[in-house]
C-alpha atoms as a PDB file:
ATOM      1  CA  UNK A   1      89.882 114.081  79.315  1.00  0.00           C
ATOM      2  CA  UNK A   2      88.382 114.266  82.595  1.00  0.00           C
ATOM      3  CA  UNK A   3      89.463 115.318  85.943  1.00  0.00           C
ATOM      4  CA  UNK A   4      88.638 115.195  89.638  1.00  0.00           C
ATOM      5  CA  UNK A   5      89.602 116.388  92.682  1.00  0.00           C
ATOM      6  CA  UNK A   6      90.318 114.234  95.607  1.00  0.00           C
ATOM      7  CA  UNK A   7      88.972 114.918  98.731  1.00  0.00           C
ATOM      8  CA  UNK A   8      88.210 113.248 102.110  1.00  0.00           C
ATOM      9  CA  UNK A   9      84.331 111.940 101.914  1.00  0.00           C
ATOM     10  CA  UNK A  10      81.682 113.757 104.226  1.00  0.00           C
ATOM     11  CA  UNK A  11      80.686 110.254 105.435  1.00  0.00           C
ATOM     12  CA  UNK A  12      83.818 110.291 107.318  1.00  0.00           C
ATOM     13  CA  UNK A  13      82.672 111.709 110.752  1.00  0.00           C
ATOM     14  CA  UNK A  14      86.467 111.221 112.753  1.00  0.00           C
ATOM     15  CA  UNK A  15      89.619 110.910 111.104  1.00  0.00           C
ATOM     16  CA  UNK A  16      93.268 110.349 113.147  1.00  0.00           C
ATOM     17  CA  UNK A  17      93.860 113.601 114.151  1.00  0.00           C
ATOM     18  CA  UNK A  18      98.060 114.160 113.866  1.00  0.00           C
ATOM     19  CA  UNK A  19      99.641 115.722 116.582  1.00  0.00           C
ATOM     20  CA  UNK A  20     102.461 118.134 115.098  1.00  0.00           C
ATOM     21  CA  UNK A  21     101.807 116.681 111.239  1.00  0.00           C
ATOM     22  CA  UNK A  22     101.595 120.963 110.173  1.00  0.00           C
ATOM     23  CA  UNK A  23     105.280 121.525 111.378  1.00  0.00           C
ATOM     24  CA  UNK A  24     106.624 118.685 109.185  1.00  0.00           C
ATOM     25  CA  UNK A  25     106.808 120.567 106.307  1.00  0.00           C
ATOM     26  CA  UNK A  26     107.077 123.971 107.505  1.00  0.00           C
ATOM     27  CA  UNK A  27     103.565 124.537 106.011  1.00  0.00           C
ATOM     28  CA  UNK A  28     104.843 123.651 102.706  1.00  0.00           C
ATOM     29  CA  UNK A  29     102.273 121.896 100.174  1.00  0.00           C
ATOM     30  CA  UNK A  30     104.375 119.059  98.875  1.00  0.00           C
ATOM     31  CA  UNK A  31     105.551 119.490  94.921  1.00  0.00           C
ATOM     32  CA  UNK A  32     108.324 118.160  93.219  1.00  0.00           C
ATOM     33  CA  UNK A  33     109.509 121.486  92.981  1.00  0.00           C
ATOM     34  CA  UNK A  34     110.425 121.414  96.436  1.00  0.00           C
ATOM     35  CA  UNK A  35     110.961 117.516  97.461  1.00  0.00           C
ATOM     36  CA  UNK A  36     114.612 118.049  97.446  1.00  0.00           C
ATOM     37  CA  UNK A  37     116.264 117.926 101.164  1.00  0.00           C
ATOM     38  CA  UNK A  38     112.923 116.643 102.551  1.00  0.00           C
ATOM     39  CA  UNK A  39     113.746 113.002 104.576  1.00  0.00           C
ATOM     40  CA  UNK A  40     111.909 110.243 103.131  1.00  0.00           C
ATOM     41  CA  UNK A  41     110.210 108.984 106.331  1.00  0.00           C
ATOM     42  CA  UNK A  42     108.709 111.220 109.224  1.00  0.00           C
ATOM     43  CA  UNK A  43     107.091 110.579 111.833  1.00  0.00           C
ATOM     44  CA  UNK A  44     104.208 112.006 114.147  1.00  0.00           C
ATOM     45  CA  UNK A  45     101.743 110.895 117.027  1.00  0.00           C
ATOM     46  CA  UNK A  46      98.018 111.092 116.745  1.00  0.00           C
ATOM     47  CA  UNK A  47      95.496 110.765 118.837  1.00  0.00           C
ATOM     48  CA  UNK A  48      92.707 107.549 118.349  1.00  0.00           C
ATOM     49  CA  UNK A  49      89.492 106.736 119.942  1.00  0.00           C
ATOM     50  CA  UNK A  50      87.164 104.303 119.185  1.00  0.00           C
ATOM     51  CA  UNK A  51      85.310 106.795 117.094  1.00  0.00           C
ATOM     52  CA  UNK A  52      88.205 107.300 115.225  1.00  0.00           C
ATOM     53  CA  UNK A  53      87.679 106.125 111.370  1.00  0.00           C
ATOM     54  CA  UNK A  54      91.326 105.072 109.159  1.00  0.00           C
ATOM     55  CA  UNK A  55      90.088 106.228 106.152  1.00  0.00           C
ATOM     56  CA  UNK A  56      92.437 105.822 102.366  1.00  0.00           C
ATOM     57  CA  UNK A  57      93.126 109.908 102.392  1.00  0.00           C
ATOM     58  CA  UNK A  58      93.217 112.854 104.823  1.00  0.00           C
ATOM     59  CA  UNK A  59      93.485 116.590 103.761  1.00  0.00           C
ATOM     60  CA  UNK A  60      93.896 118.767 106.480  1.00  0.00           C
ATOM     61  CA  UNK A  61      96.739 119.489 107.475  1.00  0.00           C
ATOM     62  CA  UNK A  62      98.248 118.124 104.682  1.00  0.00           C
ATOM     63  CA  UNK A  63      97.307 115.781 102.136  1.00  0.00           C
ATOM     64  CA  UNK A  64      97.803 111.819 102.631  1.00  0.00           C
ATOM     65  CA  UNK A  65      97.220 108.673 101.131  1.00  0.00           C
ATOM     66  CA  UNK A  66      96.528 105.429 103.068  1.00  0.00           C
ATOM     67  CA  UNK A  67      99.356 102.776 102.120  1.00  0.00           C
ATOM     68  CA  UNK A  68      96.804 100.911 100.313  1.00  0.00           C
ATOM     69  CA  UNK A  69      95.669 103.919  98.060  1.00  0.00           C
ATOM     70  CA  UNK A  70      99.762 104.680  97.326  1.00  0.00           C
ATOM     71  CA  UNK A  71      99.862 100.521  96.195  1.00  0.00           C
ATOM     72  CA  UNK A  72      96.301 101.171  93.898  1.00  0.00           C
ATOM     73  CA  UNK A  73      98.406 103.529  92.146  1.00  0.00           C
ATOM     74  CA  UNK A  74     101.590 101.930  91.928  1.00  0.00           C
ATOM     75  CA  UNK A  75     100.133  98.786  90.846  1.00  0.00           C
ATOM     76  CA  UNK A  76      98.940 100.749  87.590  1.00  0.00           C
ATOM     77  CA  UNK A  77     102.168 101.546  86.751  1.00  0.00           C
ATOM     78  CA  UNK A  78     101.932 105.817  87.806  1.00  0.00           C
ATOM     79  CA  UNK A  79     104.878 106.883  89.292  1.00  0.00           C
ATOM     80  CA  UNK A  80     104.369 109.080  92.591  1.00  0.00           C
ATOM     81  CA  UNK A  81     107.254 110.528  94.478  1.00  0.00           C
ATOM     82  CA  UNK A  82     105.840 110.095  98.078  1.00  0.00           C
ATOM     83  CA  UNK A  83     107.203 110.855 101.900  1.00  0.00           C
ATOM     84  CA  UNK A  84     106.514 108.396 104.201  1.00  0.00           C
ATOM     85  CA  UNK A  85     104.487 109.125 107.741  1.00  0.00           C
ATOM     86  CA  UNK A  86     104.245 106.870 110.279  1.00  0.00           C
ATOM     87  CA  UNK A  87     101.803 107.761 112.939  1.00  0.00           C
ATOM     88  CA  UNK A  88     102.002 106.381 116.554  1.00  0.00           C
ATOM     89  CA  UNK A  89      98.927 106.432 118.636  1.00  0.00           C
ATOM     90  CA  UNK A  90      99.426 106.633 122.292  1.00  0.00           C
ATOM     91  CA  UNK A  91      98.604 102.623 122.632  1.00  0.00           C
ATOM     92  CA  UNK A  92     102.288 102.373 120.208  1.00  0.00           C
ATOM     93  CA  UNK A  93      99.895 101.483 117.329  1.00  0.00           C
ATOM     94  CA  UNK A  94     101.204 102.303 113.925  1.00  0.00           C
ATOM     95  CA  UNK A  95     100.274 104.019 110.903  1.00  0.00           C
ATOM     96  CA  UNK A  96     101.529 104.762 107.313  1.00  0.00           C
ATOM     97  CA  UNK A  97     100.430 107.050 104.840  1.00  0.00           C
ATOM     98  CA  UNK A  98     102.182 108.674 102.083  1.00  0.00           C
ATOM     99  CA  UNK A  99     102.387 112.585 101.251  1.00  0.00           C
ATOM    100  CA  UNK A 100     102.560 112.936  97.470  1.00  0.00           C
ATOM    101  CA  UNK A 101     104.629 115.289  95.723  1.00  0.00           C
ATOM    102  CA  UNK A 102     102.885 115.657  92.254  1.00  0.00           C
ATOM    103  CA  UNK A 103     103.558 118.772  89.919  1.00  0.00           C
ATOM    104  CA  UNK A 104     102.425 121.690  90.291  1.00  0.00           C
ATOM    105  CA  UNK A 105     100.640 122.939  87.348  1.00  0.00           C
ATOM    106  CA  UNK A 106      99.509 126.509  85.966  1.00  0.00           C
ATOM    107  CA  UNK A 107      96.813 124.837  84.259  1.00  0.00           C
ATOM    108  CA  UNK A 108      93.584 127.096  85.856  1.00  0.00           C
ATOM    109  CA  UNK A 109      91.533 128.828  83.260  1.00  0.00           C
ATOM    110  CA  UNK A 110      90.247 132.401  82.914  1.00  0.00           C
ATOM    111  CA  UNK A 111      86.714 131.225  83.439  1.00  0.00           C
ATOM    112  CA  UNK A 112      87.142 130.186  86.866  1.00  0.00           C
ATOM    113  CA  UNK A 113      85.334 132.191  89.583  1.00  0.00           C
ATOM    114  CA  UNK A 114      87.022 133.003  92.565  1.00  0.00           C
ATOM    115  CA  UNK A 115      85.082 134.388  96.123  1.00  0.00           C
ATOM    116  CA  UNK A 116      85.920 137.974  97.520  1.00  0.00           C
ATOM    117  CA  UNK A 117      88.477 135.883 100.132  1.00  0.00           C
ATOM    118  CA  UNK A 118      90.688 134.525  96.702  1.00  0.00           C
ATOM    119  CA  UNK A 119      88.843 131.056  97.300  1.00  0.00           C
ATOM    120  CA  UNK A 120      87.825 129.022  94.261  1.00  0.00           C
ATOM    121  CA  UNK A 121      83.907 129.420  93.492  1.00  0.00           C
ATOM    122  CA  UNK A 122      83.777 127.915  90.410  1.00  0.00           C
ATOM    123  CA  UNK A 123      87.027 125.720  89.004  1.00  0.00           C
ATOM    124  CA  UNK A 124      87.780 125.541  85.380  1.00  0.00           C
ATOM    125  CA  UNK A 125      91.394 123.799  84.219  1.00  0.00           C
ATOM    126  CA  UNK A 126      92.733 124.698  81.266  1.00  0.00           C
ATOM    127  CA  UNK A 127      93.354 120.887  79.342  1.00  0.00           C
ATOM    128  CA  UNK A 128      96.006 122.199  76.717  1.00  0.00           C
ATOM    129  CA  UNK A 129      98.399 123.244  79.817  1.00  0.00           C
ATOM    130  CA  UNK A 130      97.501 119.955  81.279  1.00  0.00           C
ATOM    131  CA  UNK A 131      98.139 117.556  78.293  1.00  0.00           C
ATOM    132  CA  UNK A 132      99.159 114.123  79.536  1.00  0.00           C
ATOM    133  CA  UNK A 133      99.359 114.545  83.535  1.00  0.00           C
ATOM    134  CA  UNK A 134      97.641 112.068  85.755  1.00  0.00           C
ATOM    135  CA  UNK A 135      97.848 113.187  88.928  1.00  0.00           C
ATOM    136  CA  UNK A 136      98.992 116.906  89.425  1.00  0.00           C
ATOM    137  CA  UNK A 137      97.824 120.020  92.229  1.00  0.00           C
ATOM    138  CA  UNK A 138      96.953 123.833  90.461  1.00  0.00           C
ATOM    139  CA  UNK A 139      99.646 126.017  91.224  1.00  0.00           C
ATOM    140  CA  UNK A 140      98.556 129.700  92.556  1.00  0.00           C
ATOM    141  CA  UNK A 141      95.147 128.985  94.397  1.00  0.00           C
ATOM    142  CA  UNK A 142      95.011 129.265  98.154  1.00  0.00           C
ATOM    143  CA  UNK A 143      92.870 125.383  98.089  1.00  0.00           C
ATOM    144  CA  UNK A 144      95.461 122.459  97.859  1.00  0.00           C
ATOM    145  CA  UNK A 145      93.767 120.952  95.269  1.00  0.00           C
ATOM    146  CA  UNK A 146      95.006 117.054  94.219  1.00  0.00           C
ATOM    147  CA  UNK A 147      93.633 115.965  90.917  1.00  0.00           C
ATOM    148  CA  UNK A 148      93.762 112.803  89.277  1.00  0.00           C
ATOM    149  CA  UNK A 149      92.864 112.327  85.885  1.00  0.00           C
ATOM    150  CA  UNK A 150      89.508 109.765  84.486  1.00  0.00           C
ATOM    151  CA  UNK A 151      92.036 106.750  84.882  1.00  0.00           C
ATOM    152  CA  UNK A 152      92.764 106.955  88.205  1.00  0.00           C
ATOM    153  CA  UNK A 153      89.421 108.264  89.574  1.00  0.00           C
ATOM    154  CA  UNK A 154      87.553 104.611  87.633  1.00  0.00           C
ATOM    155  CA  UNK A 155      90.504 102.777  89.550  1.00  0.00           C
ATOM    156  CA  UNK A 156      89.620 104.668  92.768  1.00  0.00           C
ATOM    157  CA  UNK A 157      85.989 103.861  92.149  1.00  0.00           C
ATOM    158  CA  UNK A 158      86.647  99.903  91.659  1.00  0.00           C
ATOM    159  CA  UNK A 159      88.743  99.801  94.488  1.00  0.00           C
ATOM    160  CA  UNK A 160      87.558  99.263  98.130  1.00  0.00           C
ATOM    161  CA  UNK A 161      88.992 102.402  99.453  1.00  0.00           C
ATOM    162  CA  UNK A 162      87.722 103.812 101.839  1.00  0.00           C
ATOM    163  CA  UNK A 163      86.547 107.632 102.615  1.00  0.00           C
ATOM    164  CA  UNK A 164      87.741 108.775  99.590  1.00  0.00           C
ATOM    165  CA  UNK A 165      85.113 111.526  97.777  1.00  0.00           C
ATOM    166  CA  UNK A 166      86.244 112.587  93.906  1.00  0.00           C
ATOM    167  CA  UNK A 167      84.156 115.600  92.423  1.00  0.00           C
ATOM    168  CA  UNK A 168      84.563 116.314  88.718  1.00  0.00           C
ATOM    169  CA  UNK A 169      86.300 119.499  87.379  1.00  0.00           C
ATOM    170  CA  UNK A 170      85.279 121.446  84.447  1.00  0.00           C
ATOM    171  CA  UNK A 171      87.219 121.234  81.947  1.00  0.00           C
ATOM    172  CA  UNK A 172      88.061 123.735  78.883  1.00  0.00           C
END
């Protein structure tokens, strides 16, 4: 099988900026391991100008999925718990996106290369400690990976999402 990462595409030059989105979970990378006591709808301000793109996923501070990318999945039948974030712009415009909470896997293999700073160089997942997971993050690296399997990256890519950038993992 085949795996990605999800990321936010270069081509997007400005996304919404959130105003106190870091402090919502107490720096906390969302897992099902620790969704419990977490409210199922927050909220936050951001700030928007007109260069200011919407695009389907953010991933700094946190990772996000447009409403429209949380329906792609749901309408192939993969369950994600999510937390709801509604933004509010300063003009009382609103925004939701999702914050997935997807398991957190020890699947990383010896032959990935890590940087003097503990940063991934070269990523290699281990596919036996994987086996049937779609959509999961790699537990004990300092990156916040998200990956999605081959199924949902070809749904992804026949979608009209937008911003969204998926770069293939190597696989042992």
């Amino acid at each position: 099988m085949d795996y990605y990462i999800l990321n936010i595409s270069p081509d997007v030059k400005k996304t919404i900026k959130p105003h106190d989105c870091s402090n919502i979970f107490k720096g906390k990378i969302l897992t099902l391991d620790n969704l419990d006591g977490i409210d199922y709808l927050r909220s936050s301000k951001y700030t928007k100008d007109k260069n200011t793109e919407e695009s389907d996923i953010i991933v700094n501070p946190i990772y996000m999925i447009s409403n429209k990318f949380k329906n792609l999945i749901k309408e192939y039948h993969i369950d994600l718990d999510t937390i709801a974030i509604q933004f509010l712009d300063q003009n009382n415009e609103t925004l939701l996106y999702w914050v997935p909470a997807v398991e957190n896997l020890d699947c990383i293999s010896d032959k990935t290369i890590f940087n003097p700073d503990m940063t991934i160089k070269d990523l290699y997942v281990d596919a036996k400690k994987i086996q049937d997971k779609k959509i999961f993050k790699i537990k004990n690296v300092l990156e916040p990976f998200l990956i999605v399997d081959l199924y949902i990256a070809e749904k992804i890519l026949q979608s009209d999402l937008y911003g969204v950038l998926l770069r293939k993992v190597k696989v042992v």
